[in-house]
Protein backbone atom coordinates (compact mmCIF):
# COMPACT_ATOMS: atom_id res chain seq x y z
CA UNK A 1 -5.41 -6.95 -26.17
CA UNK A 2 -3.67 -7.92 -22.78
CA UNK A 3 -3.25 -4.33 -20.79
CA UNK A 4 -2.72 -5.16 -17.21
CA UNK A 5 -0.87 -8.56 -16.39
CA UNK A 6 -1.34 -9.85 -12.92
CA UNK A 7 1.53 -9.74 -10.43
CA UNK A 8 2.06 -11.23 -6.91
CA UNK A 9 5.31 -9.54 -6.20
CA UNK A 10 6.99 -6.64 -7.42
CA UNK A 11 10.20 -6.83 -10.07
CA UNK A 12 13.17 -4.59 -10.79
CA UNK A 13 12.90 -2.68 -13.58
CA UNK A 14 15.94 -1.44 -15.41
CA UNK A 15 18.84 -0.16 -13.14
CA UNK A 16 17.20 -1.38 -9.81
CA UNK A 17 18.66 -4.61 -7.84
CA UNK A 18 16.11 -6.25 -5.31
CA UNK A 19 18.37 -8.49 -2.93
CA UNK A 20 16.08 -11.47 -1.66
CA UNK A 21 18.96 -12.36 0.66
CA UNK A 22 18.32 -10.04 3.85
CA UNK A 23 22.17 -11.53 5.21
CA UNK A 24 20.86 -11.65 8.98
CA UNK A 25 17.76 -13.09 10.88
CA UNK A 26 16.92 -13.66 14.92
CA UNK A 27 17.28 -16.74 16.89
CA UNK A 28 14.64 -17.95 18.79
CA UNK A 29 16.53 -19.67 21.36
CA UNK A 30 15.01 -22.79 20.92
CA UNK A 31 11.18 -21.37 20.77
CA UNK A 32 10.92 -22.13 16.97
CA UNK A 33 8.22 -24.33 17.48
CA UNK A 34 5.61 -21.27 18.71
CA UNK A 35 4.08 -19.37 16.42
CA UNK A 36 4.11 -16.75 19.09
CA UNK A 37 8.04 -16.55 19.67
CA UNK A 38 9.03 -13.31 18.10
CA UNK A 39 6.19 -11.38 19.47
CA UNK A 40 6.83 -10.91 23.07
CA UNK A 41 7.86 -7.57 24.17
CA UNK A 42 11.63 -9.02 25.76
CA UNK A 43 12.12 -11.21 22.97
CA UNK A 44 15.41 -9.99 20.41
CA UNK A 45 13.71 -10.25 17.29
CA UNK A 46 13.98 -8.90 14.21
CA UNK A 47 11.80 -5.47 14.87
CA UNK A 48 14.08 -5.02 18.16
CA UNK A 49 17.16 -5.51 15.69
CA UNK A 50 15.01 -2.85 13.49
CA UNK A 51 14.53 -0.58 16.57
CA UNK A 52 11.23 -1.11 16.66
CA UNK A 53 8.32 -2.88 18.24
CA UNK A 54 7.04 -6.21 17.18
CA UNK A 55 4.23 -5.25 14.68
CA UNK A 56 1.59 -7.91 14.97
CA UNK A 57 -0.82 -9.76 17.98
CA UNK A 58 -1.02 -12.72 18.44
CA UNK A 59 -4.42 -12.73 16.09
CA UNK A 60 -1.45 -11.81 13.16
CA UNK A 61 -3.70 -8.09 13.59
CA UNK A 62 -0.96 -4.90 13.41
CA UNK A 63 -0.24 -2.84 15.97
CA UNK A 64 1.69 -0.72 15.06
CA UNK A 65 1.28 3.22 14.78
CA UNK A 66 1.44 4.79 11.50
CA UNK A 67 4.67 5.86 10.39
CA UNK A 68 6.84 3.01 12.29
CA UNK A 69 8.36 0.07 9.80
CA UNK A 70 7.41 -3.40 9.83
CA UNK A 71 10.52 -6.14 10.00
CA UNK A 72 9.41 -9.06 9.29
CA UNK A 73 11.15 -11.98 10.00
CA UNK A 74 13.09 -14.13 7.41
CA UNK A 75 14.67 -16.82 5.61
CA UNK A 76 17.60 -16.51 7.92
CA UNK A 77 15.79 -16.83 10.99
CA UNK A 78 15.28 -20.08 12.83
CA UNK A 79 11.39 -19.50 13.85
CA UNK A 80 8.61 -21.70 12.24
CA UNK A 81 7.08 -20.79 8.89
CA UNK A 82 4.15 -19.99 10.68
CA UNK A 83 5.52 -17.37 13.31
CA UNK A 84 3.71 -14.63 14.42
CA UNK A 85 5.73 -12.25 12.61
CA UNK A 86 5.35 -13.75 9.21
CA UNK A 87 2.23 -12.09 7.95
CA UNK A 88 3.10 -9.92 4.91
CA UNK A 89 5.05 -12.81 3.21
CA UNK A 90 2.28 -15.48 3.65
CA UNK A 91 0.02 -12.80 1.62
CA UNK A 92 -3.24 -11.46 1.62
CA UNK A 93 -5.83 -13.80 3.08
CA UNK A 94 -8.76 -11.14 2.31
CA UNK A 95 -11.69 -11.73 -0.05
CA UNK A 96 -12.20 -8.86 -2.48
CA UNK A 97 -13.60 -8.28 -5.88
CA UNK A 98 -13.15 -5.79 -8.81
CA UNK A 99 -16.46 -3.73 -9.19
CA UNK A 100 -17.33 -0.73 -11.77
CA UNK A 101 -18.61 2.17 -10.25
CA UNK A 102 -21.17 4.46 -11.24
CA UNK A 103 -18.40 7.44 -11.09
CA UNK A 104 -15.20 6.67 -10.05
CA UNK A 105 -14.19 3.67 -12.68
CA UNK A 106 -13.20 0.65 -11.68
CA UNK A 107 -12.64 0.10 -7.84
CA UNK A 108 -12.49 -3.03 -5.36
CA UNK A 109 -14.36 -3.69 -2.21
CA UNK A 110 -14.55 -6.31 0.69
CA UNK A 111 -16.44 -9.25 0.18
CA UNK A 112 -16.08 -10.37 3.99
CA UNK A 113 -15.64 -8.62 6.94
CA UNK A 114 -12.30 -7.05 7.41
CA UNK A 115 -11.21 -6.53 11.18
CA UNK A 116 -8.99 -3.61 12.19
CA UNK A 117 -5.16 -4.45 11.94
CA UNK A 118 -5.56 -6.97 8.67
CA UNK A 119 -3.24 -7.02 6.43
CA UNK A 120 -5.30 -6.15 2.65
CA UNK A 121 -2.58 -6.48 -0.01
CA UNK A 122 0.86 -5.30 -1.02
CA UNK A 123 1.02 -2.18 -3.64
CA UNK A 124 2.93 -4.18 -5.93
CA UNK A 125 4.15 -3.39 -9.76
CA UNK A 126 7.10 -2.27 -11.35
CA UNK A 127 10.21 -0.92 -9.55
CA UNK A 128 12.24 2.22 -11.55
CA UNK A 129 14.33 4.78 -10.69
CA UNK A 130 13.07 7.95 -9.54
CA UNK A 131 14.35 9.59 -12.92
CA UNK A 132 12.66 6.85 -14.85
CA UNK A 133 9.58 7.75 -13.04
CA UNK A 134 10.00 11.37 -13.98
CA UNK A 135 9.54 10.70 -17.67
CA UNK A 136 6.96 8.27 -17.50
CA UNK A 137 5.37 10.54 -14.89
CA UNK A 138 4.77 13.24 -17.69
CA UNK A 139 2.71 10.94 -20.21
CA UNK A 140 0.84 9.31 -17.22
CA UNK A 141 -0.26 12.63 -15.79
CA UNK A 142 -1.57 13.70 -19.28
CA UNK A 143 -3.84 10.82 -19.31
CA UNK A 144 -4.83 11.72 -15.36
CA UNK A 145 -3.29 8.08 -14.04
CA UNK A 146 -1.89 7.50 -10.83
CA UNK A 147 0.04 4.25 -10.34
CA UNK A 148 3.12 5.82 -9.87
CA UNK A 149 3.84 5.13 -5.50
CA UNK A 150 7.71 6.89 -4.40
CA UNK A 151 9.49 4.66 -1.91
CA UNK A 152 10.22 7.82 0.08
CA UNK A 153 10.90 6.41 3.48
CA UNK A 154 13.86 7.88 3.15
CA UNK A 155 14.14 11.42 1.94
CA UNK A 156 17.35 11.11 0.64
CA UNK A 157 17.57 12.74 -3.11
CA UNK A 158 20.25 11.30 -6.10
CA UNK A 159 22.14 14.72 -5.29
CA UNK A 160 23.05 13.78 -1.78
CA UNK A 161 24.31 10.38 -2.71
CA UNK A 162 21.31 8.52 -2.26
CA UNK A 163 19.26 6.58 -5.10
CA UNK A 164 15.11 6.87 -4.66
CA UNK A 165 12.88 4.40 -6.45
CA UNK A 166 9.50 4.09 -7.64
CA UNK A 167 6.25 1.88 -8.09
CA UNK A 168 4.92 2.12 -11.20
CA UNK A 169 1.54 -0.34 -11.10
CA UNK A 170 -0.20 0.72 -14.25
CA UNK A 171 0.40 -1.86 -15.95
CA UNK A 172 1.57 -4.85 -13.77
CA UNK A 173 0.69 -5.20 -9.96
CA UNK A 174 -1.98 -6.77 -8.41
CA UNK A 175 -5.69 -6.16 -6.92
CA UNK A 176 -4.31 -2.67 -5.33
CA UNK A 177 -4.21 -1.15 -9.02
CA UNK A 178 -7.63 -1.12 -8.95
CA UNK A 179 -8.36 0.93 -4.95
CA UNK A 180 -9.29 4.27 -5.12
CA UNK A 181 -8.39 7.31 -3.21
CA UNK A 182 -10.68 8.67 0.03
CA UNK A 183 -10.03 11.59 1.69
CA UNK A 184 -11.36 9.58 4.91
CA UNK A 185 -9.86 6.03 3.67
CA UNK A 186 -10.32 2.51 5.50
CA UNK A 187 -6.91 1.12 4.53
CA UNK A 188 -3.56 2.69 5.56
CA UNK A 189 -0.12 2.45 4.05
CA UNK A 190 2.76 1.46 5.85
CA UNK A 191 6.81 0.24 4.95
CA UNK A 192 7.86 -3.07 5.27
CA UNK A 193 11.15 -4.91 5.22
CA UNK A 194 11.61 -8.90 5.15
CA UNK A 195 14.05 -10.61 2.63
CA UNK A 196 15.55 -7.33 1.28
CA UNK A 197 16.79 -4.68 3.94
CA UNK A 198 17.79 -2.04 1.72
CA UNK A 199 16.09 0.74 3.78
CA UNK A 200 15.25 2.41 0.41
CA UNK A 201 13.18 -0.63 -0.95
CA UNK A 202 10.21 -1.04 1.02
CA UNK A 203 7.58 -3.26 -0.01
CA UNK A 204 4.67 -0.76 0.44
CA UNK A 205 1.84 -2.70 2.36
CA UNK A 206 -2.08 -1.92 3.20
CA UNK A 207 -3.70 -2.90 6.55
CA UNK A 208 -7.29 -1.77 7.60
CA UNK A 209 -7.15 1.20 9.61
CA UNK A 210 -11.03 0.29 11.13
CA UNK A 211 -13.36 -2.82 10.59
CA UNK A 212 -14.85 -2.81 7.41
CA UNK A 213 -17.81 -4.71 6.80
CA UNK A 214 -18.33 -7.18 4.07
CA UNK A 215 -19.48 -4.84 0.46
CA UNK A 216 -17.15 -1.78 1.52
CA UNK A 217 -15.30 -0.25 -0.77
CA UNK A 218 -11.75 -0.37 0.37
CA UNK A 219 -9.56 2.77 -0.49
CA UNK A 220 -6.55 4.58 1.37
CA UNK A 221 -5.66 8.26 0.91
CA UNK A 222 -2.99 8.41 -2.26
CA UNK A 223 -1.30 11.90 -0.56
CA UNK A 224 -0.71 12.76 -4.08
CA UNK A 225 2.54 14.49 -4.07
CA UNK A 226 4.46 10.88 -3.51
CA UNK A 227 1.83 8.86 -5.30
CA UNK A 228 2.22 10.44 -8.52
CA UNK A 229 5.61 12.19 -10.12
CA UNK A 230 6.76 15.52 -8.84
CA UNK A 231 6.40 17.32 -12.35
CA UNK A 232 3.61 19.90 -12.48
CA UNK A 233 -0.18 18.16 -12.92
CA UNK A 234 -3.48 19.42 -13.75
CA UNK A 235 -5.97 19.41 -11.23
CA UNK A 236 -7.98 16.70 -10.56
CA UNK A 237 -11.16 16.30 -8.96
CA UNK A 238 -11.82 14.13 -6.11
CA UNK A 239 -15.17 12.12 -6.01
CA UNK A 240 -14.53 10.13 -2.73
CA UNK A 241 -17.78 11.45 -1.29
CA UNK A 242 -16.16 11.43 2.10
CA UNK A 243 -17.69 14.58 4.50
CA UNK A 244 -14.45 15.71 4.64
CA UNK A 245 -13.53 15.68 1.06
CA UNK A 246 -10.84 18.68 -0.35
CA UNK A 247 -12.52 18.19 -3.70
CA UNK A 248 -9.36 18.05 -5.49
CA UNK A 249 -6.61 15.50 -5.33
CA UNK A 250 -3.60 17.90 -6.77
CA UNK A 251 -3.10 20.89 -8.05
């Protein structure tokens, strides 16, 4: 019986519209042929249309602090398909495998070294609305699951006019269904923005936080109350094995 099916990008789910036309993009002024154009500090690119600094080195490694958004540029811009500021979209050039664990289930680790600053994978599955995730919440935290990732870069609730959405990965989504929560994690999540600007769609991406050599298990800390649904949940205990472990993902 097929249970999980593989996904490289995320889909709408019922009542959610994913625009893959992002209606603007940067001009390099005539620098398209350098990889390197958008990532000087003068140059207006799309992070200093964003507001923000460009993300990446020139080794495609992230810079950025946690918290800040990633624009990346687009199909609107006039830079090369291999700019500097194209690293999300080209996907994950990591090696990784699946693994059982003696404890924990299944999990996935590094099967090459992993410098600081690389982009892992995308948290990809199925996009709902927050309400949607509220009921399917419910039967998932009966069964102690958590695929279920709010897009809460914006706080904004249905109340105050403002839509949220939801990942739900449990049953499509890629190789990031399968990493496991550390209180002390190696991978960090952060927002990012590239066809689709709707500031409450971000495609939720993972990029190593340290260097991680090859046979690691990679993992990034699920902060619980966004990863799962806001309903009431059991306790669960946490087996990260990390020294500074809180022993208990929720409760």
């Amino acid at each position: 019986k097929q249970w999980y099916q593989r996904r490289v990008r995320g889909f709408a789910g019922k009542g959610v519209h994913i625009s893959d036309d992002s209606l603007i993009g940067c001009v390099c002024s005539g620098e398209g042929v350098s990889k390197d154009c958008c990532l000087g500090p003068d140059v207006e690119c799309c992070p200093h249309l964003g507001g923000v600094q460009p993300p990446y080195n020139n080794k495609g490694r992230l810079v950025l602090k946690s918290g800040f958004p990633i624009y990346e540029c687009n199909s609107r811009c006039s830079c090369a398909p291999d700019c500097g500021n194209r690293i999300v979209q080209r996907g994950s050039r990591v090696k990784t495998v699946i693994y059982k664990t003696p404890d924990k289930g299944w999990a996935l680790k590094a099967t090459e070294d992993i410098p600081k600053g690389t982009f892992v994978v995308e948290y990809v599955g199925e996009v709902i609305t927050f309400d949607e995730a509220e009921q399917r919440g419910k039967k998932y935290d009966a069964q102690g699951l958590t695929y279920l990732f709010d897009l809460d870069y914006v706080t904004s609730t249905k109340e105050e006019g403002g839509e949220q959405f939801t990942i739900d990965a449990a049953f499509y989504g890629n190789t990031s269904h399968f990493i496991n929560h550390s209180c002390d994690p190696n991978l960090a999540v952060y927002s990012c923005w590239i066809s689709n600007l709707d500031i409450r769609l971000p495609q939720i991406c993972l990029f190593a936080i340290k260097n991680i050599p090859a046979g690691t298990e990679l993992t990034f800390n699920y902060q619980i109350d966004r990863v799962v649904s806001q309903g009431p949940t059991q306790s669960v205990s946490c087996r990260c094995g990390a020294s500074n472990c809180v022993g208990v993902l929720h409760g």
